[in-house]
N, C-alpha and C. Protein backbone atom coordinates (compact mmCIF):
# COMPACT_ATOMS: atom_id res chain seq x y z
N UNK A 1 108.17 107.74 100.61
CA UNK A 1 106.89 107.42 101.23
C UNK A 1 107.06 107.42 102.75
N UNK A 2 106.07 107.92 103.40
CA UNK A 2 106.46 107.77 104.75
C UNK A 2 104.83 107.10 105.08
N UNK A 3 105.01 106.37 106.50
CA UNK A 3 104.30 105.44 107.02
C UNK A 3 104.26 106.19 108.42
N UNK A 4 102.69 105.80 109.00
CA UNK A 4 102.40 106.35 110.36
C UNK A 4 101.84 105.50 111.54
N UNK A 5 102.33 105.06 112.25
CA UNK A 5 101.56 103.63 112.99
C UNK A 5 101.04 104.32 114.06
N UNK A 6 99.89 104.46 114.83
CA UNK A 6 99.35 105.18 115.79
C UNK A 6 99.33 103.51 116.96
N UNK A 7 99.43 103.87 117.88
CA UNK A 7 99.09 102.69 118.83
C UNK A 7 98.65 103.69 120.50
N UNK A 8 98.20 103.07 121.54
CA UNK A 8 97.76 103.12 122.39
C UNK A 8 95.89 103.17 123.24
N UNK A 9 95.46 103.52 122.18
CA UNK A 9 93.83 103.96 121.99
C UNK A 9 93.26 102.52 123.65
N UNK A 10 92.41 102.80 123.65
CA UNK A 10 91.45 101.88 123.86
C UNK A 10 89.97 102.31 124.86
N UNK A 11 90.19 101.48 125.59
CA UNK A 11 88.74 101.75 127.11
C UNK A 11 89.20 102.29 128.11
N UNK A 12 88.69 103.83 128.86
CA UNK A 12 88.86 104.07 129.31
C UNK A 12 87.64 104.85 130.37
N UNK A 13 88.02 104.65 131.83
CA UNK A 13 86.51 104.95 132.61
C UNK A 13 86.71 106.80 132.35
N UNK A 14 85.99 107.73 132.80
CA UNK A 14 85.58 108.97 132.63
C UNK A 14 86.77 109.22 133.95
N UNK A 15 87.94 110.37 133.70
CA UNK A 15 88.58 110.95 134.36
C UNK A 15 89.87 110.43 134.55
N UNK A 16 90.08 109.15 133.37
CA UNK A 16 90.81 108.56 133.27
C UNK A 16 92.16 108.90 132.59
N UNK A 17 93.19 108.21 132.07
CA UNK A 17 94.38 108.53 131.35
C UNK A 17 95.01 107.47 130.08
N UNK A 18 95.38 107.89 129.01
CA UNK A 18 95.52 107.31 128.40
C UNK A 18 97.00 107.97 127.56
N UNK A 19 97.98 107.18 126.98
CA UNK A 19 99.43 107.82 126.27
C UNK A 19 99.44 106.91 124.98
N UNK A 20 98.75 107.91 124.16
CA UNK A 20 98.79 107.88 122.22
C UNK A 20 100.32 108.39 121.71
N UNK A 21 100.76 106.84 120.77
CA UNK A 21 102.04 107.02 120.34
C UNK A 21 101.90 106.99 118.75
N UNK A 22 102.77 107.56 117.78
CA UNK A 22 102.81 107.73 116.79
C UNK A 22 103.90 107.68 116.58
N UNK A 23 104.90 106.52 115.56
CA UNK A 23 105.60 106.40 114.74
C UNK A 23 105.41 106.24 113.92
N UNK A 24 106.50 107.33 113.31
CA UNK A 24 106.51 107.59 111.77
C UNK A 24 107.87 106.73 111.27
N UNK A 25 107.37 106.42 109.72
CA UNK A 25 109.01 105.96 109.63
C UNK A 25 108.87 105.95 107.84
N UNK A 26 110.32 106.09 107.04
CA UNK A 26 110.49 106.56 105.68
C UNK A 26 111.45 106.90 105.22
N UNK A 27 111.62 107.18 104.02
CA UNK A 27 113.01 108.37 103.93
C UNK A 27 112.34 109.52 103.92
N UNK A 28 113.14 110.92 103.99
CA UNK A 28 113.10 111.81 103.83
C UNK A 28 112.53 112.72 104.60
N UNK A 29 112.38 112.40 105.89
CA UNK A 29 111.00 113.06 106.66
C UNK A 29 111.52 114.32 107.10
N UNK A 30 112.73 114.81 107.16
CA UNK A 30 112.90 115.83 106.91
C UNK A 30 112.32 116.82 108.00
N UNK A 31 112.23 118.20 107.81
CA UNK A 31 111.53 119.27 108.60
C UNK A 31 109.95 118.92 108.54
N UNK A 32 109.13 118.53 110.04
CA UNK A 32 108.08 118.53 109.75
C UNK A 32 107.70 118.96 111.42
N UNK A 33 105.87 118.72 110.80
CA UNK A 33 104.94 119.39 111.80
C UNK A 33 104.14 118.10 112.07
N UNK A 34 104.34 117.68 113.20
CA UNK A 34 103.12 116.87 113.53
C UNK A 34 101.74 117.01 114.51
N UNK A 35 100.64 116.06 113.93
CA UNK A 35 99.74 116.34 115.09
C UNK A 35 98.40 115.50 115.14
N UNK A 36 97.79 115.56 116.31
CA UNK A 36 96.74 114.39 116.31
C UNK A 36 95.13 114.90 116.15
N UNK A 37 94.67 114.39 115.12
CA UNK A 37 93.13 114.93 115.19
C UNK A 37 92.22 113.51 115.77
N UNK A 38 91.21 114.38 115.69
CA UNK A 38 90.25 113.24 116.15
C UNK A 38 88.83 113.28 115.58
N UNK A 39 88.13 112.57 115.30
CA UNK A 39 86.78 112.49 114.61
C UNK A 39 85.96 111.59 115.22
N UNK A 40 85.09 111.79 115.67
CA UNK A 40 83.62 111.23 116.51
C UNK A 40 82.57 110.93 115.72
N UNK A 41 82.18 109.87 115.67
CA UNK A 41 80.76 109.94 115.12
C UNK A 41 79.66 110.80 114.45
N UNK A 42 79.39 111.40 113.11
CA UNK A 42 78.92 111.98 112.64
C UNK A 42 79.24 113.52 112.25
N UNK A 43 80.80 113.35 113.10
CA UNK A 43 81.20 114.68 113.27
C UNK A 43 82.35 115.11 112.46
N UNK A 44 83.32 116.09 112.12
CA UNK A 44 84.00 116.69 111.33
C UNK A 44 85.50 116.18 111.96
N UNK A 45 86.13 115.69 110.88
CA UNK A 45 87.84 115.42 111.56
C UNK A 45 88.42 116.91 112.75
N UNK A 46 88.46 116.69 113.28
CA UNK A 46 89.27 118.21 114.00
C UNK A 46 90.78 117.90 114.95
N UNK A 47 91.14 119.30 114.97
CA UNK A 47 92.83 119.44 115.26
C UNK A 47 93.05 119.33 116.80
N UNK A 48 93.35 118.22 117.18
CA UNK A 48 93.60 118.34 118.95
C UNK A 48 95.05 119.16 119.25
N UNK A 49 96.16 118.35 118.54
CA UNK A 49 97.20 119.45 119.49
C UNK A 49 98.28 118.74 118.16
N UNK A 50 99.29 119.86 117.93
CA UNK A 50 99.96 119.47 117.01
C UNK A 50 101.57 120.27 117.36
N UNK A 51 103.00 119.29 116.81
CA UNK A 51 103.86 119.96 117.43
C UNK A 51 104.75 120.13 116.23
N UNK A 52 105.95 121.50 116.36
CA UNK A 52 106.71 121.48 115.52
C UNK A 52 108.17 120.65 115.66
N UNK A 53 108.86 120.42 114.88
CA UNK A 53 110.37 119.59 115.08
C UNK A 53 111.06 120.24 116.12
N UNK A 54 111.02 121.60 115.98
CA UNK A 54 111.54 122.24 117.06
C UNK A 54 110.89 122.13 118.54
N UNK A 55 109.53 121.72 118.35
CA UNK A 55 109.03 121.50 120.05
C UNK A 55 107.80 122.66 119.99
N UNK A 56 107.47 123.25 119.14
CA UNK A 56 106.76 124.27 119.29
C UNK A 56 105.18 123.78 119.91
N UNK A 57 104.17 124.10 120.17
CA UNK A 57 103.16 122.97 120.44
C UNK A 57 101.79 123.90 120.08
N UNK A 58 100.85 123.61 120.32
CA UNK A 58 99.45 124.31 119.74
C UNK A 58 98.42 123.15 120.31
N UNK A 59 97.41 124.00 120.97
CA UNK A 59 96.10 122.58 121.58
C UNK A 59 94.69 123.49 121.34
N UNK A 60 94.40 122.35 121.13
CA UNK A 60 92.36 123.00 120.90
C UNK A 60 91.96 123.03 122.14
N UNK A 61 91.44 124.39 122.14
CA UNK A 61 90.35 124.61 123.31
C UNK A 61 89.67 123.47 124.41
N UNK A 62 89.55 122.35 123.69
CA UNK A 62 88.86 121.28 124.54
C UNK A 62 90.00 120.23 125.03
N UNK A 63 91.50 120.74 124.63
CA UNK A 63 92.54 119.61 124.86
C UNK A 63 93.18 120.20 125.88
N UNK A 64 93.32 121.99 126.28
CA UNK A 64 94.31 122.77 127.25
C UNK A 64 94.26 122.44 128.06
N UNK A 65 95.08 122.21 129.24
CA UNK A 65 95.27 122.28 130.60
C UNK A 65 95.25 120.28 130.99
N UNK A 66 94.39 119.36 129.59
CA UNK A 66 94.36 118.24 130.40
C UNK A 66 95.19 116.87 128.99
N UNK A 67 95.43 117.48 128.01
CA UNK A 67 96.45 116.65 126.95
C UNK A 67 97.86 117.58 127.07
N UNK A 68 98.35 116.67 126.73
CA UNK A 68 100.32 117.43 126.40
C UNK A 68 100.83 116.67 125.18
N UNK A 69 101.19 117.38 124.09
CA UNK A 69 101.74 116.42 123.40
C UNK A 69 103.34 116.74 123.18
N UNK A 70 104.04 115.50 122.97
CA UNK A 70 105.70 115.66 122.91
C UNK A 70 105.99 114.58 121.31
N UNK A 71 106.94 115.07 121.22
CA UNK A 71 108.09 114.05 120.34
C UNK A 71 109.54 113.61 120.89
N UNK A 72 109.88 112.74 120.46
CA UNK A 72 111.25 112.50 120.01
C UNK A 72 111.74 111.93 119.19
N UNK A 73 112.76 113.01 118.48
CA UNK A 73 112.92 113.33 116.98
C UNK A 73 114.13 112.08 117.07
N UNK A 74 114.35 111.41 117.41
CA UNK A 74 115.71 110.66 117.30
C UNK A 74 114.59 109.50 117.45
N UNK A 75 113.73 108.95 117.40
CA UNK A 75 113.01 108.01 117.10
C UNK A 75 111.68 107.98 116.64
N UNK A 76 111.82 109.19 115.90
CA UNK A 76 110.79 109.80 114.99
C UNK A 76 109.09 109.31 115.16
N UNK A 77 109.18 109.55 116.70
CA UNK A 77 107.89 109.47 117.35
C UNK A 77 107.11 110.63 118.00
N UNK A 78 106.24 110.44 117.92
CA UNK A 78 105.11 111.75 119.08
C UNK A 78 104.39 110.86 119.93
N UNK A 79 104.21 111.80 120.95
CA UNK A 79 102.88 110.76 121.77
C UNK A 79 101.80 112.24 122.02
N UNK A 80 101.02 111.53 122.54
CA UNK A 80 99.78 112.44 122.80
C UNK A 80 99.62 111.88 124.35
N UNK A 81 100.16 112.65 125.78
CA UNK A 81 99.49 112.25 127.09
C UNK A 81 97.94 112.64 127.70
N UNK A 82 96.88 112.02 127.32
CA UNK A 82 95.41 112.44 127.65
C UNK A 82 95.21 112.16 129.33
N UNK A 83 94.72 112.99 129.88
CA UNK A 83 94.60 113.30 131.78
C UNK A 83 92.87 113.58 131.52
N UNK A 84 92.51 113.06 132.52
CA UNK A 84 91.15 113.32 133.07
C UNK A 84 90.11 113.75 131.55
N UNK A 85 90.04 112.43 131.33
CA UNK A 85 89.11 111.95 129.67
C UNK A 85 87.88 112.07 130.35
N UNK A 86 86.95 112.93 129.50
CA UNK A 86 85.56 112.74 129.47
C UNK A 86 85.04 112.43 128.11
N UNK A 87 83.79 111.78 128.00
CA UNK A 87 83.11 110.68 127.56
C UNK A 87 83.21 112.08 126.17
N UNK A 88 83.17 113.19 126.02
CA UNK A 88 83.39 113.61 124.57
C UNK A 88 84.85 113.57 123.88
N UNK A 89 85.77 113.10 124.92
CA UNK A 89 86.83 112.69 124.14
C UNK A 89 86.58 111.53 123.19
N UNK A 90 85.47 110.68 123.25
CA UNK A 90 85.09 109.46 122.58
C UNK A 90 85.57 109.58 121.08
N UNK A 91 86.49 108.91 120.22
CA UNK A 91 86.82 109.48 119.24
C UNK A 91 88.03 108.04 118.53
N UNK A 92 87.94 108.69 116.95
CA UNK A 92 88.97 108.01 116.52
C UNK A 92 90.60 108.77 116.26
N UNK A 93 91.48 108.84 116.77
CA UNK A 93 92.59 110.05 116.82
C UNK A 93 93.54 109.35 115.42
N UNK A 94 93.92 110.21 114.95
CA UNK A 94 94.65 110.17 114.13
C UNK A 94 96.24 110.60 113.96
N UNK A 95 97.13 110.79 113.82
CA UNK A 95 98.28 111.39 113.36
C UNK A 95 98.39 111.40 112.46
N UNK A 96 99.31 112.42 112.42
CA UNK A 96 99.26 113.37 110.63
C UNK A 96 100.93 114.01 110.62
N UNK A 97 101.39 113.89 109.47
CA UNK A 97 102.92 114.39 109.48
C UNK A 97 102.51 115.15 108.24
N UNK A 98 102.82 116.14 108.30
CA UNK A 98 102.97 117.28 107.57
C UNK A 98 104.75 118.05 107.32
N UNK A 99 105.20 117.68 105.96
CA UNK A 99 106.41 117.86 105.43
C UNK A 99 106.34 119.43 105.03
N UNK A 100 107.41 119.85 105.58
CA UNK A 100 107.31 121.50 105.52
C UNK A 100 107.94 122.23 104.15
N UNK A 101 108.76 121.41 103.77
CA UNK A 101 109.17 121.53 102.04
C UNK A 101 108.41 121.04 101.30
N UNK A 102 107.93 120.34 101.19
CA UNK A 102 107.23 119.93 99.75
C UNK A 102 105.75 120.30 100.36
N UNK A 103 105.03 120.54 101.58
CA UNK A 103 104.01 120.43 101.72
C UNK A 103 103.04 119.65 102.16
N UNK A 104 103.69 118.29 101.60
CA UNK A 104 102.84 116.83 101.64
C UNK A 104 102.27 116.27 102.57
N UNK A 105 101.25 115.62 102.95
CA UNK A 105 100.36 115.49 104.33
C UNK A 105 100.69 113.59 104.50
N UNK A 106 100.51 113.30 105.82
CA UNK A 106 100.62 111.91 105.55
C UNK A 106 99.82 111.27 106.90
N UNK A 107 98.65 110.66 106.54
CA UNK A 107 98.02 110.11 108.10
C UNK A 107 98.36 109.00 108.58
N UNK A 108 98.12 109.04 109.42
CA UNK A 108 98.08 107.31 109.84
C UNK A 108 96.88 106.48 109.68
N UNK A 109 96.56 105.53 110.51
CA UNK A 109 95.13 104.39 109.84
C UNK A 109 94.20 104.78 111.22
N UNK A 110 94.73 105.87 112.65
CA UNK A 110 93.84 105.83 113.63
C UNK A 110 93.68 104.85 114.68
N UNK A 111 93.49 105.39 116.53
CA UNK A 111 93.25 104.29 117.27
C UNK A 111 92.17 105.16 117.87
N UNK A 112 91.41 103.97 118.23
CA UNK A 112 90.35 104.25 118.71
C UNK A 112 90.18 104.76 120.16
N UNK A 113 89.49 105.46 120.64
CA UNK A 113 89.52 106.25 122.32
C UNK A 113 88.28 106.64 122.36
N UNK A 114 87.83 105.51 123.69
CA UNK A 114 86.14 105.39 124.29
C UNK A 114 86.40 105.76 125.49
N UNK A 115 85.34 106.72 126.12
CA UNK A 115 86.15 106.89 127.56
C UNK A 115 84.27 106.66 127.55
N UNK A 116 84.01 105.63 128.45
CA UNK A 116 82.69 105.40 129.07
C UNK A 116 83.14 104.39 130.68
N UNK A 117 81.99 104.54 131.14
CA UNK A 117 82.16 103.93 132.13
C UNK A 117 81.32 103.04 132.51
């Protein structure tokens, strides 16, 4: 079983910064892919930026140039660094570990990210 604790979320003014952490922890975690979605109010879960074990990285159109996301695999964490938040970042973010052998998906419970001012 693996477990996902998301922490950092909260209030933030418009143009602001915020650093979303995700530890994972379990046996077996093995080769995986991680990554953070986010879901807004009335709206569809979607894929912000997701990385491979190796470092590989991938960002949605609305995350380039102003999120970065990293890991480190020796404390089987990711973070998500958010730069200059506007008020449609408003959202609940999630992390997600995705096991590359068996397939298996695993979320976390979500922190919340309000960027109003």
């Amino acid at each position: 079983q693996v477990q996902l604790v998301e922490s950092g979320g909260g209030l933030v003014q418009p143009g602001g910064s915020l650093r979303l952490s995700c530890a994972a922890s379990g046996r077996n975690l093995g080769d995986n892919t991680m990554g953070w979605y986010r879901q807004a109010p009335g709206k569809e879960r979607e894929l912000v930026a997701a990385i491979t074990r190796g470092g590989s990285t991938s960002y949605a159109d609305s995350a380039k140039g102003r999120f970065a996301i990293s890991r480190d695999n020796a404390k089987n964490t990711m973070y998500l660094q958010m730069n200059s938040l506007k008020p449609e970042d408003t959202a609940v973010y999630y992390c997600k570990l995705a096991l590359v052998f068996s397939g298996r998906n695993y979320w976390g419970q979500g922190t919340q990210v309000t960027v109003s001012s």
